[in-house]
Protein backbone atom coordinates (compact mmCIF):
# COMPACT_ATOMS: atom_id res chain seq x y z
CA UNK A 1 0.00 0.00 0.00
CA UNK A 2 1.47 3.50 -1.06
CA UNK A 3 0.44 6.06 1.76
CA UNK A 4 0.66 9.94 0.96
CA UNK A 5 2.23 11.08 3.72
CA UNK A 6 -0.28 14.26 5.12
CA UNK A 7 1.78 16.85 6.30
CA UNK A 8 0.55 20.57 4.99
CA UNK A 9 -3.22 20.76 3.94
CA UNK A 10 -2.51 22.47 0.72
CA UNK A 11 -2.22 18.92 -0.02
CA UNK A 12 -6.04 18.09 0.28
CA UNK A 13 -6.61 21.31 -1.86
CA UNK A 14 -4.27 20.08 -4.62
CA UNK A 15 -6.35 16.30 -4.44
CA UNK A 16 -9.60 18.24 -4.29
CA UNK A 17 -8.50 20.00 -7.70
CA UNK A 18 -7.32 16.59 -9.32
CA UNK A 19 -11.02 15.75 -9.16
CA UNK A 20 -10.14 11.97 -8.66
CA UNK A 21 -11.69 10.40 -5.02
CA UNK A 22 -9.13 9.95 -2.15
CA UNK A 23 -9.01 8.84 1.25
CA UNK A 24 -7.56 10.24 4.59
CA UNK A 25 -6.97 7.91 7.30
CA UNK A 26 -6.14 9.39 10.47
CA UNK A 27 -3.74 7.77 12.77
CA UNK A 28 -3.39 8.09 16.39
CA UNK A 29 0.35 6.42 16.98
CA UNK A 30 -0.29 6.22 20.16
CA UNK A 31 -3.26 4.22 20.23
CA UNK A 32 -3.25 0.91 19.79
CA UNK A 33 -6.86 0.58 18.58
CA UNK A 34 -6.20 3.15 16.16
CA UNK A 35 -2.78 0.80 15.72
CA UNK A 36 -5.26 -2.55 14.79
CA UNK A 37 -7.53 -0.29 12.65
CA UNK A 38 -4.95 0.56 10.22
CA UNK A 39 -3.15 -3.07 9.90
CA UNK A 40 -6.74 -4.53 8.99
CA UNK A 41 -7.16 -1.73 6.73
CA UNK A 42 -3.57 -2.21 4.91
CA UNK A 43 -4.18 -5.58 4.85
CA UNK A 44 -7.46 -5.62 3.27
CA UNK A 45 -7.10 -2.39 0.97
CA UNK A 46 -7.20 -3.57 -2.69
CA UNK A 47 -8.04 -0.30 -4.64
CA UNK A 48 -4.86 0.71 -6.07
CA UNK A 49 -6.27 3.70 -8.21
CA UNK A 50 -7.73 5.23 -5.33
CA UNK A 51 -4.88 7.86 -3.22
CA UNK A 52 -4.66 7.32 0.40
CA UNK A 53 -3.31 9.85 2.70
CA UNK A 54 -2.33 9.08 6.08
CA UNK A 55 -2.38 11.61 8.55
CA UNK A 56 -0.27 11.22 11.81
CA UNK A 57 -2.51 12.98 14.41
CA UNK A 58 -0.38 13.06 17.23
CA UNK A 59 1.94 15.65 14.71
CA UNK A 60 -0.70 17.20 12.71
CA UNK A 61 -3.78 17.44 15.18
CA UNK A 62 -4.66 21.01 13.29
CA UNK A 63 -4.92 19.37 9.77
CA UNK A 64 -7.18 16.74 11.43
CA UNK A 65 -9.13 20.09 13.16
CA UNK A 66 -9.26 21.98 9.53
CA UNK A 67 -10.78 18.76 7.79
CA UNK A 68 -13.40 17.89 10.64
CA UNK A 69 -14.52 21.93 9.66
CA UNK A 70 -14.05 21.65 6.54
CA UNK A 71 -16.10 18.43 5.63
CA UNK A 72 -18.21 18.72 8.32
CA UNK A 73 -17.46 15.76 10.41
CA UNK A 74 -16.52 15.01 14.01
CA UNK A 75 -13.24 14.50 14.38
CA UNK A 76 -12.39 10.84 15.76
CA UNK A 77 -9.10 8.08 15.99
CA UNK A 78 -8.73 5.67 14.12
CA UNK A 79 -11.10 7.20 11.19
CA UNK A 80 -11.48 7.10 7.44
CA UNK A 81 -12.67 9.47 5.47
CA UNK A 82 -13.27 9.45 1.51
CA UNK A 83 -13.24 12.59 -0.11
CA UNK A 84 -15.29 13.21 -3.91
CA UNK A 85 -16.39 16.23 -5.76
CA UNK A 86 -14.99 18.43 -2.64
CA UNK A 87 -17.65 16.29 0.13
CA UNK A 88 -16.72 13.73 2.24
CA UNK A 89 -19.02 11.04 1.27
CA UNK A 90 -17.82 8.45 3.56
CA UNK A 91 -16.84 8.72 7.01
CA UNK A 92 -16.11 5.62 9.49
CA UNK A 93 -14.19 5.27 12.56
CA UNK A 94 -13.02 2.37 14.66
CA UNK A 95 -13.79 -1.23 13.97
CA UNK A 96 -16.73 0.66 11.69
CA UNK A 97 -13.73 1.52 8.70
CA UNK A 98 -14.80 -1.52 6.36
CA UNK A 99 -13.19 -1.79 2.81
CA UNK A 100 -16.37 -3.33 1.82
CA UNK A 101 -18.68 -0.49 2.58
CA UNK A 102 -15.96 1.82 1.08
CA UNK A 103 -15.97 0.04 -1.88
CA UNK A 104 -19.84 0.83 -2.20
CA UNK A 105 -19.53 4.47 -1.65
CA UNK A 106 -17.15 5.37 -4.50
């Protein structure tokens, strides 16, 4: 799996512009839920066209802030978010982040 590392939100605005869905998954390293959430998702994820960026909360909690304002969602740890046409149409946190129901929402 090829993670975009998140690291300056001008990124977002540049995949928002490509016009091409993408996902943000949003890490707490110092959880180990959020730990067990991402190894099932790395393991499972199969959609190599899609981009996924990960986003390292404990370093970048105000890029986590700016897209829980900007896509009008509540920030949580482990989450998932999938991002098309500028609107997060999928947003799943926890043992809830299934690559199934993903799959059915792009």
């Amino acid at each position: 799996m090829d993670w975009v590392v998140l690291e300056d939100y001008s990124q977002i605005n540049n995949a928002i512009k490509a016009s091409a869905p993408f996902l943000v998954f949003k890490h707490s390293t110092r959880c180990s839920i959020s730990s067990m959430a991402k190894s099932r998702f790395e393991r499972s994820f199969d959609l190599n066209d899609v981009q996924v960026f990960y986003l390292d909360l404990i370093k970048y909690k105000s890029i986590s802030n700016q897209l829980a304002a900007d896509f009008n969602v509540v920030h949580q740890s482990p989450q998932l978010m999938l991002i098309q046409n500028g609107s997060c149409t999928y947003n799943a946190s926890h043992n809830a982040i299934d690559l199934d129901d993903l799959k059915e929402n792009i």
